[in-house]
Protein backbone atom coordinates (compact mmCIF):
# COMPACT_ATOMS: atom_id res chain seq x y z
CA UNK A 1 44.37 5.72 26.91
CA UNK A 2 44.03 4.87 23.44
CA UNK A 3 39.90 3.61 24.20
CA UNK A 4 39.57 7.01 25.54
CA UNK A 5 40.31 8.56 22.42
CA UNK A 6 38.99 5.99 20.26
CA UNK A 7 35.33 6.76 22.24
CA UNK A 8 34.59 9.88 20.55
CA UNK A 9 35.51 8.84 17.14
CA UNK A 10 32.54 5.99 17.41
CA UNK A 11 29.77 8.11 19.23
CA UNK A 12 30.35 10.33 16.41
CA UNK A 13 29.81 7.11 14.11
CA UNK A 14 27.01 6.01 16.11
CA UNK A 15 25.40 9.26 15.52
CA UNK A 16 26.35 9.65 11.81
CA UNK A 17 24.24 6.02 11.47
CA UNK A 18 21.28 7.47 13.17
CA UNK A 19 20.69 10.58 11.33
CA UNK A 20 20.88 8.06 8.37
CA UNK A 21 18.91 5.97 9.67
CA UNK A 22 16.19 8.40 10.23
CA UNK A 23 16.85 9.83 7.02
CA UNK A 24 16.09 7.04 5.23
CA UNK A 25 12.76 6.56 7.16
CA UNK A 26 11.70 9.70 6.30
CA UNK A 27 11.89 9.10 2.64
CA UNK A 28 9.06 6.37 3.04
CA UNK A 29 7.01 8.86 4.52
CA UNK A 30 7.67 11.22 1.56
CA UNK A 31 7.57 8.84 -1.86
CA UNK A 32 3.90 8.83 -2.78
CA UNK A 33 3.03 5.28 -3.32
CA UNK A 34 2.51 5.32 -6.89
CA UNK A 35 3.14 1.51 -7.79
CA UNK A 36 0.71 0.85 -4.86
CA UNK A 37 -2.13 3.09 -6.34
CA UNK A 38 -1.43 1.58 -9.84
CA UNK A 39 -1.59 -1.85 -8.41
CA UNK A 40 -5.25 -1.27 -6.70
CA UNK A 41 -6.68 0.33 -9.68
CA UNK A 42 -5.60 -2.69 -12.04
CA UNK A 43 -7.08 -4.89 -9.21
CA UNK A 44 -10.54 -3.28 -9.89
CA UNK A 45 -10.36 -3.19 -13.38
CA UNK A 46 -9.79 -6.92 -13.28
CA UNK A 47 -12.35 -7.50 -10.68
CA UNK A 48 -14.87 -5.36 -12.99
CA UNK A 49 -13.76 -7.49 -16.21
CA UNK A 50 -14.53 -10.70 -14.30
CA UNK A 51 -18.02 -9.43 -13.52
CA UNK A 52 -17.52 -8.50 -9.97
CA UNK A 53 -19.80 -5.99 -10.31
CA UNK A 54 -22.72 -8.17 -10.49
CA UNK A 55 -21.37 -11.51 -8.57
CA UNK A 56 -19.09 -9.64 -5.78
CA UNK A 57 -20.71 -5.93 -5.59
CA UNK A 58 -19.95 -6.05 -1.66
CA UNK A 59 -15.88 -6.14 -2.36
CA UNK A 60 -16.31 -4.32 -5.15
CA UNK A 61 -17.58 -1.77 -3.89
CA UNK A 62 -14.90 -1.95 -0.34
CA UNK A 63 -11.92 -2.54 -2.81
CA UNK A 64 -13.54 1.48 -4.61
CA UNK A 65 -14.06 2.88 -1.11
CA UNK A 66 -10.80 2.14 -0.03
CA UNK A 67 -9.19 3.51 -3.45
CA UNK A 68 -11.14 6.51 -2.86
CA UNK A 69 -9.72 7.28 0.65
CA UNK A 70 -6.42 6.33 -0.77
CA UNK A 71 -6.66 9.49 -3.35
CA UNK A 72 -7.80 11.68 -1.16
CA UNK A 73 -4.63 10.57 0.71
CA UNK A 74 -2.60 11.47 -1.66
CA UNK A 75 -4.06 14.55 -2.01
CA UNK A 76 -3.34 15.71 1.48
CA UNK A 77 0.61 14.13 0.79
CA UNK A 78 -0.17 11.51 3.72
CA UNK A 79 1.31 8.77 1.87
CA UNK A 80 1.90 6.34 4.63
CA UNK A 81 -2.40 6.16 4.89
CA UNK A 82 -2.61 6.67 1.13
CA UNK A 83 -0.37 3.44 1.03
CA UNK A 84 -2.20 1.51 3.40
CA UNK A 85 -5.52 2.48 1.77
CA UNK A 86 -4.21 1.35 -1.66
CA UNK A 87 -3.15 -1.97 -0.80
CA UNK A 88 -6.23 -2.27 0.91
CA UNK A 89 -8.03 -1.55 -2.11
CA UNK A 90 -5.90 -4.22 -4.10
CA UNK A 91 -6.95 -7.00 -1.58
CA UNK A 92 -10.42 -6.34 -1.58
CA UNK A 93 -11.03 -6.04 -5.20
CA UNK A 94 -8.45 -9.36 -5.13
CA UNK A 95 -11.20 -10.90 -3.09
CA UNK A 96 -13.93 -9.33 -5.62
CA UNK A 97 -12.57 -11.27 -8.23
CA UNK A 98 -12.48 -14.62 -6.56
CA UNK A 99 -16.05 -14.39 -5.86
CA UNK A 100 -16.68 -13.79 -8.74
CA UNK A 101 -15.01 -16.69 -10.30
CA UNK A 102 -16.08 -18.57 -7.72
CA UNK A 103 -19.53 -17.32 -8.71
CA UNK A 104 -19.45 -17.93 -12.17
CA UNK A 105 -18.35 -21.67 -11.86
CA UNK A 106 -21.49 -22.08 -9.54
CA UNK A 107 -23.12 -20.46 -12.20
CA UNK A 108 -21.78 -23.27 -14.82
CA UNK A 109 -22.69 -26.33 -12.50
C-alpha cells in the first residue's frame, strides 16, 4: 500500500528532473558562444603576428573561412554551428601558427 502511494510522488520527481534536464540543454542552444568567437579571433591574430600569412596562407586562410561562417552564425542566432565554426577557426589558425614556426626555424637552418 504504502509503494502505491509513494509511486506518484516519484513519477512526478522523475518528471520534474526531465523538464530540468531539458531546460538546461536548451540554454546551450541559446548562449551565443562568445568566449569561443573571442578565442578564434585571438588565434588568428597570433597566427598573423607569427607570419602565417606568408609561411601558412592555406590555414590561414581555413582558420578566416571558418570564423566567417561562424559570424554569420551568429547572426542567424544558430549558436550551436556558430560554436562549432569558431572552434574550428581556433584550431586551424592553431595549426597556422605552427607552420609557421615550424617554417621560420627551417628558414634559420
Amino acid at each position: 500500500m504504502a509503494n502505491q502511494l509513494l509511486k506518484p510522488i516519484f513519477k512526478k520527481r522523475l518528471q520534474v528532473l526531465v523538464v530540468a534536464a531539458i531546460c538546461c540543454l536548451a540554454a546551450c542552444e541559446t548562449a551565443p558562444p562568445v568566449q569561443e568567437m573571442s578565442d578564434a579571433r585571438q588565434a588568428i591574430a597570433v597566427a598573423k603576428e607569427a607570419g602565417a600569412a606568408d609561411l601558412a596562407a592555406f590555414h590561414l586562410q581555413a582558420a578566416e573561412k571558418y570564423l566567417a561562417s561562424a559570424e554569420q552564425s551568429l547572426g542567424r542566432k544558430a549558436y550551436n554551428q556558430a560554436r562549432r565554426d569558431a572552434n574550428h577557426a581556433k584550431m586551424k589558425a592553431l595549426d597556422a601558427l605552427k607552420a609557421a614556426e615550424n617554417g621560420r626555424e627551417s628558414d634559420n637552418n
